[in-house]
C-alpha atoms as a PDB file:
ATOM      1  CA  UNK A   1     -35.722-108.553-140.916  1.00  0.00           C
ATOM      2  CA  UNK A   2     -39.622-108.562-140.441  1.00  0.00           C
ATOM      3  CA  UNK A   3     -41.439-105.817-142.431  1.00  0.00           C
ATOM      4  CA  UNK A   4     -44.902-104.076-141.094  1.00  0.00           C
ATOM      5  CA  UNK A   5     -47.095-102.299-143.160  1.00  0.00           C
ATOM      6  CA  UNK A   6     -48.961 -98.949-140.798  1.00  0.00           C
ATOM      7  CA  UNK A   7     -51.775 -98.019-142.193  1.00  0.00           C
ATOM      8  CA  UNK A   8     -52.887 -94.295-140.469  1.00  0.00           C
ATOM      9  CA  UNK A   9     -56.743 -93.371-141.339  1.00  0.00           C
ATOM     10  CA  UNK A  10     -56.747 -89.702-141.238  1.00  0.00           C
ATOM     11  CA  UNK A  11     -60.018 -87.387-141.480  1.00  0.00           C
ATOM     12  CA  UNK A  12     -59.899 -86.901-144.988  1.00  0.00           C
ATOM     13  CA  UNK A  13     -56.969 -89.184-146.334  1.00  0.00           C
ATOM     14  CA  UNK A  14     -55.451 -92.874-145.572  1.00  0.00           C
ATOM     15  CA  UNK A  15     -51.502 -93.153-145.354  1.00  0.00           C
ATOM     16  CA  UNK A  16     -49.547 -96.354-145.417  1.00  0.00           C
ATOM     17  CA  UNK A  17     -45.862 -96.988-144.432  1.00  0.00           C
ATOM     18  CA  UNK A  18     -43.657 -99.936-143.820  1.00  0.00           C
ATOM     19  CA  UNK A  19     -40.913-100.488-141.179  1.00  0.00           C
ATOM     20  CA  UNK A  20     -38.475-102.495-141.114  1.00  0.00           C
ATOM     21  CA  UNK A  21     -37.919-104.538-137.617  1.00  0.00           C
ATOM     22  CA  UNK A  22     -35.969-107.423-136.384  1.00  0.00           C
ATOM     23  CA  UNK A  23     -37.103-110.759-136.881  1.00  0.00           C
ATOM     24  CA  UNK A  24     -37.894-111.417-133.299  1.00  0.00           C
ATOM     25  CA  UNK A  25     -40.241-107.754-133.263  1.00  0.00           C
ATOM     26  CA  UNK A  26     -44.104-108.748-132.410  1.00  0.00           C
ATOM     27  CA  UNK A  27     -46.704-106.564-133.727  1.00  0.00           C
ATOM     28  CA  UNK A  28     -47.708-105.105-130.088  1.00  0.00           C
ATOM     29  CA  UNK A  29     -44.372-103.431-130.094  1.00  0.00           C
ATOM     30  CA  UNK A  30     -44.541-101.832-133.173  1.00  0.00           C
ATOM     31  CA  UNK A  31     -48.143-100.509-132.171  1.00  0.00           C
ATOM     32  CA  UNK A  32     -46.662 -99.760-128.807  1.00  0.00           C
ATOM     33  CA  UNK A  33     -43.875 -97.582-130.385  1.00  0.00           C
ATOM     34  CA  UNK A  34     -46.231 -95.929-133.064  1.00  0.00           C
ATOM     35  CA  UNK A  35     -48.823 -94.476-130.562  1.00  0.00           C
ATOM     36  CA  UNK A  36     -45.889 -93.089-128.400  1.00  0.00           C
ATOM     37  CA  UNK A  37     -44.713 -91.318-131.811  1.00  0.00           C
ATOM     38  CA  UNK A  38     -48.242 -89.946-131.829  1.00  0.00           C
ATOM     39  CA  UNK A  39     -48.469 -88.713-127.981  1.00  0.00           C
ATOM     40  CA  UNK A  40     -45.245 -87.016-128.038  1.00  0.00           C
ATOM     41  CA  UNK A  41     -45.199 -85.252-131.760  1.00  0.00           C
ATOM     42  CA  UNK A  42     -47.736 -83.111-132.985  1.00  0.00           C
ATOM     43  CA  UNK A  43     -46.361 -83.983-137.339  1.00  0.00           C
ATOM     44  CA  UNK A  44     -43.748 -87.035-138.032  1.00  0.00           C
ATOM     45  CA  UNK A  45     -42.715 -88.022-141.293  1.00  0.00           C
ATOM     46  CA  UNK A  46     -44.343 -91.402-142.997  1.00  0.00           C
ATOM     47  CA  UNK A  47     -42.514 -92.970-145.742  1.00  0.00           C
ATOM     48  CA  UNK A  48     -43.684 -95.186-148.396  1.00  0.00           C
ATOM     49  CA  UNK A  49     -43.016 -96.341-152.043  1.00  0.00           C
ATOM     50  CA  UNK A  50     -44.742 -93.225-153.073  1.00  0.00           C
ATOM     51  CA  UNK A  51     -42.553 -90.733-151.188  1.00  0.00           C
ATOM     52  CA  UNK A  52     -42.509 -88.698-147.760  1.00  0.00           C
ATOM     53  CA  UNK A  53     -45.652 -87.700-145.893  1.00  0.00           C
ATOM     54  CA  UNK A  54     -45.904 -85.455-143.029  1.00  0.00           C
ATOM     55  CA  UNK A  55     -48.788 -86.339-140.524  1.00  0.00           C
ATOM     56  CA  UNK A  56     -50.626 -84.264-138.168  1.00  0.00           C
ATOM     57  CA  UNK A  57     -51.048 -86.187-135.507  1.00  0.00           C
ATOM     58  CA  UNK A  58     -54.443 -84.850-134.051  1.00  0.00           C
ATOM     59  CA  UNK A  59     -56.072 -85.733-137.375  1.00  0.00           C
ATOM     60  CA  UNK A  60     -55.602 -89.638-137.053  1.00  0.00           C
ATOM     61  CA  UNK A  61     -58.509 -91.105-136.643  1.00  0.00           C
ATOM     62  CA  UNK A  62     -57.208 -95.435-136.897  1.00  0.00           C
ATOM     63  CA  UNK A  63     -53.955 -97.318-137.073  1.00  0.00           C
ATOM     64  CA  UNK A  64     -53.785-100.510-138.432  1.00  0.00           C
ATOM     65  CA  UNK A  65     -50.821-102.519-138.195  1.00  0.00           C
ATOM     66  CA  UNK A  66     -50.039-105.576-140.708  1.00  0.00           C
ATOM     67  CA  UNK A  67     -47.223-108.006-140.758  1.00  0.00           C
ATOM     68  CA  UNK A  68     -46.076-108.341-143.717  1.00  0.00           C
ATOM     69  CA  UNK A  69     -45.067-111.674-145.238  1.00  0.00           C
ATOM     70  CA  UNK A  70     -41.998-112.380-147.722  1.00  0.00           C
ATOM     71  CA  UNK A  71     -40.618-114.874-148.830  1.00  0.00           C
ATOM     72  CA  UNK A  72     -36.882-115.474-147.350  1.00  0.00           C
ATOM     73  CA  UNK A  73     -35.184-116.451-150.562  1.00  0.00           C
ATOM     74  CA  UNK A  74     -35.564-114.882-153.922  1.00  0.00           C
ATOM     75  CA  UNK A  75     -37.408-116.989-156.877  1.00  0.00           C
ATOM     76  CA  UNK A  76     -35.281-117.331-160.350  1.00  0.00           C
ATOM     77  CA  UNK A  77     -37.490-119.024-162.984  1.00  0.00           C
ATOM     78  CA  UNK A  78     -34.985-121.218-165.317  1.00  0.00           C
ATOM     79  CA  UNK A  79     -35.759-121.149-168.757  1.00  0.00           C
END
């Protein structure tokens, strides 16, 4: 799984989310899909770590999209 992190720059606020994509997912797809969410809805739900936002679509101003990098095997530090 490849994760993206959105970042929507609103009027008066800035909301983040991530999405979770398959591995093979470029980052022209997921902007592709986001500003079709925008034409079509006038509010859709973002979620983040710090809970559900609902965004009015004619108050986004940017969108930023990020890939976001992880590593593919947890780290255990041996003592």
């Amino acid at each position: 799984m490849k994760e993206f992190v959105v970042c929507y720059t609103l009027e008066n606020d800035i909301k983040r989310e991530r999405i979770l994509k398959e591995t093979d997912t470029k980052k022209e797809e997921v902007v592709q899909e986001i500003l079709e969410k925008i034409e079509q809805r006038k509010y859709f739900l973002a979620r983040d770590s710090q809970g559900d936002h609902w965004i009015n679509s004619s108050l986004i101003r940017y969108i930023r999209v990020n890939e976001q990098n992880r590593l593919k095997y947890n780290l255990i530090h041996m003592l």
